[in-house]
C-alpha atoms as a PDB file:
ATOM      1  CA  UNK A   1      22.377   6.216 -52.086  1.00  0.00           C
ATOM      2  CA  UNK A   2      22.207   6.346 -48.452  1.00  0.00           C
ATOM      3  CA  UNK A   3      26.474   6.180 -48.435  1.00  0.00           C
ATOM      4  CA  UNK A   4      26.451   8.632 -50.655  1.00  0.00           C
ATOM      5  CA  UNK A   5      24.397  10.620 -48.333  1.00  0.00           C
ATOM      6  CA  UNK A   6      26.786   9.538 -45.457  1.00  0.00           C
ATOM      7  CA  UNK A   7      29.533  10.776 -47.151  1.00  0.00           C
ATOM      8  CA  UNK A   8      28.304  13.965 -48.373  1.00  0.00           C
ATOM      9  CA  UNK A   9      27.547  14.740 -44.798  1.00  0.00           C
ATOM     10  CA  UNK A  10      30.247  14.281 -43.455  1.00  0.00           C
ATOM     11  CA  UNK A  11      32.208  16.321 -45.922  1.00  0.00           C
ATOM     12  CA  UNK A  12      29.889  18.979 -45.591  1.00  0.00           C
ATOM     13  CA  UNK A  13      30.311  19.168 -41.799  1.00  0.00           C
ATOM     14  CA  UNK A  14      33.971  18.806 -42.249  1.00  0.00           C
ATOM     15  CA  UNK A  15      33.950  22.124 -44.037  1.00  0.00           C
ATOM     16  CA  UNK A  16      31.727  24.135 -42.103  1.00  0.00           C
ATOM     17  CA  UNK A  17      33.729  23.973 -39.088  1.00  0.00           C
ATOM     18  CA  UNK A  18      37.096  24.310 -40.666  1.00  0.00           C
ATOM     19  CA  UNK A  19      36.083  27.130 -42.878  1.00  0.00           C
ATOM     20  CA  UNK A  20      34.362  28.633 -40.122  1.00  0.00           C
ATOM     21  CA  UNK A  21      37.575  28.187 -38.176  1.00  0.00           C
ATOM     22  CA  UNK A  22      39.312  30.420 -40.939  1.00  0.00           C
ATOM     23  CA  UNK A  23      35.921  32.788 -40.813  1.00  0.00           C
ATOM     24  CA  UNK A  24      36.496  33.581 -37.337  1.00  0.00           C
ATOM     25  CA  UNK A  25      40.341  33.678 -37.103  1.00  0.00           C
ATOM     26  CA  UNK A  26      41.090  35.831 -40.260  1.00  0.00           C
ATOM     27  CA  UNK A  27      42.172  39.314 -39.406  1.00  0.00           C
ATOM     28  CA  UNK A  28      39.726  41.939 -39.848  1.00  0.00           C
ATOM     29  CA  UNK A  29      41.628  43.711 -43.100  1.00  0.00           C
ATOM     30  CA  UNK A  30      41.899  40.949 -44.809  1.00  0.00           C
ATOM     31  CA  UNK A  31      37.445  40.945 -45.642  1.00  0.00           C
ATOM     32  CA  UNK A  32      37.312  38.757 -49.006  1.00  0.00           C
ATOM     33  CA  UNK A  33      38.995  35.904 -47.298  1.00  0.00           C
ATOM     34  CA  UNK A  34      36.804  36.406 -44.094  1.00  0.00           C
ATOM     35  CA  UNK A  35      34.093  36.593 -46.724  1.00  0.00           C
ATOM     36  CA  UNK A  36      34.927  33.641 -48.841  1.00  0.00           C
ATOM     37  CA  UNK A  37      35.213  31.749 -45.697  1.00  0.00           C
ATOM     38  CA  UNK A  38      32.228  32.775 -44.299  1.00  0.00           C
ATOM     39  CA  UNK A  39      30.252  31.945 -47.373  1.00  0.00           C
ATOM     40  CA  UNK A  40      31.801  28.457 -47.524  1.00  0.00           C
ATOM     41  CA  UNK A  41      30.854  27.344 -44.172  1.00  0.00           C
ATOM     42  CA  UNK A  42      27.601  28.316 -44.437  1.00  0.00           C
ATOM     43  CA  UNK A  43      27.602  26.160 -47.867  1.00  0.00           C
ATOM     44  CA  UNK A  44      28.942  23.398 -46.010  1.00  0.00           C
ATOM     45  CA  UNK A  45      26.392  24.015 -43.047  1.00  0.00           C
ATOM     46  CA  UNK A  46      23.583  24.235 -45.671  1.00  0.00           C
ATOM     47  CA  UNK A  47      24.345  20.695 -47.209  1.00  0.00           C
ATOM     48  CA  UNK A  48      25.246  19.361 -44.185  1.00  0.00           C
ATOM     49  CA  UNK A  49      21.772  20.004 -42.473  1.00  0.00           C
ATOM     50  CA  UNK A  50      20.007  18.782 -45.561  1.00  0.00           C
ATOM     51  CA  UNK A  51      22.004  15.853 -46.178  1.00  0.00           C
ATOM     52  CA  UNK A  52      21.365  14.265 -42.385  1.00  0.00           C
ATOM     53  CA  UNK A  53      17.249  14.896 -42.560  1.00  0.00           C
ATOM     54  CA  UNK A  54      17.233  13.411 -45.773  1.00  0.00           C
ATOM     55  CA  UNK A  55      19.237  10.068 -43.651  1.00  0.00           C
ATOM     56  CA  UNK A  56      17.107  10.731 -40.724  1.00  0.00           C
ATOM     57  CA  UNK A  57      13.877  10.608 -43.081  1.00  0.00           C
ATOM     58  CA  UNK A  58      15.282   7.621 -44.929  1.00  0.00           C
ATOM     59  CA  UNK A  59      16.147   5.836 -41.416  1.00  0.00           C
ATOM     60  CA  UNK A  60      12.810   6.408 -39.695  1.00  0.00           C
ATOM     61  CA  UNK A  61      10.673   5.135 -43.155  1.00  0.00           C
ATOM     62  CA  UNK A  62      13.281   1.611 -43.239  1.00  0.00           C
ATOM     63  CA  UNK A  63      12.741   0.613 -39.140  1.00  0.00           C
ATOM     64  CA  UNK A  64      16.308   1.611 -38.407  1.00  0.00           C
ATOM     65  CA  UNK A  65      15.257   4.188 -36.190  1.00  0.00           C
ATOM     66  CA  UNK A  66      12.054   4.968 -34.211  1.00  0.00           C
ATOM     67  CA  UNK A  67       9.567   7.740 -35.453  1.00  0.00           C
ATOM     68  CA  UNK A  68       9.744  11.166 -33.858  1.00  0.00           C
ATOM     69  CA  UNK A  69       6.919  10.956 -31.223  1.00  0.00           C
ATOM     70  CA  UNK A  70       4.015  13.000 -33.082  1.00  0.00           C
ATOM     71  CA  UNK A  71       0.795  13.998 -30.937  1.00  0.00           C
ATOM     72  CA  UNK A  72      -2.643  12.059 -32.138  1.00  0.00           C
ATOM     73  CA  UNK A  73      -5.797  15.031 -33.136  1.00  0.00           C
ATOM     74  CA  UNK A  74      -8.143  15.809 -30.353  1.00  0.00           C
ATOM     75  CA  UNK A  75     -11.434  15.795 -31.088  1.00  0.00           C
ATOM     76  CA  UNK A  76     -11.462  19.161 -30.362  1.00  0.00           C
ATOM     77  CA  UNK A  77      -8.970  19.770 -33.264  1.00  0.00           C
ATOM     78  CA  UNK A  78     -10.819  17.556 -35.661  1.00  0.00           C
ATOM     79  CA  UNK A  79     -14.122  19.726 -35.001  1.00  0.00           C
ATOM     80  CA  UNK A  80     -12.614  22.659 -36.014  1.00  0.00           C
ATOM     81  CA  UNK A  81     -10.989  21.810 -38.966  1.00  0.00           C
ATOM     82  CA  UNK A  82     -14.730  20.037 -40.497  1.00  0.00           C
ATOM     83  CA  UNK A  83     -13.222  16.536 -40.047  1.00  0.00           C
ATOM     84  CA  UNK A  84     -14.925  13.851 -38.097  1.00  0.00           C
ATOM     85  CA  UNK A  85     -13.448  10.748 -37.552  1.00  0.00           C
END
């Protein structure tokens, strides 16, 4: 699954910036290709971003890669919210 993922994200990133590149160089008569490019990079973009979270969630729960430094409740924070520890 996680190739898969690999794969997909790459692809997707391959297509945002070259359908991007054809967003921003298209003349500014010719709008449905500007359009249709415009739409498909952000596509691409879209899947791209959610493709590498979902291998950045998957590499931080297997060891591969260290957690995202989080910061620990106060207990200040825990007061407020009814909790004790």
């Amino acid at each position: 699954m996680t190739k898969l993922l690999a794969i997909l994200n790459v692809i997707a990133w391959a297509g945002f910036w070259a359908f991007g590149y054809i967003a921003l160089t298209t003349h500014s008569h010719n709008t449905k290709d500007m359009m249709t490019a415009a739409i498909l990079a952000a596509l691409g973009g879209a899947v791209g971003m959610w493709a590498y979270l979902r291998l950045v969630r998957y590499s931080e729960a297997t060891g591969y890669a260290k957690p995202a430094n989080r910061v620990e409740k106060t207990h200040l924070e825990e007061d407020e919210n009814g909790e004790s520890a």
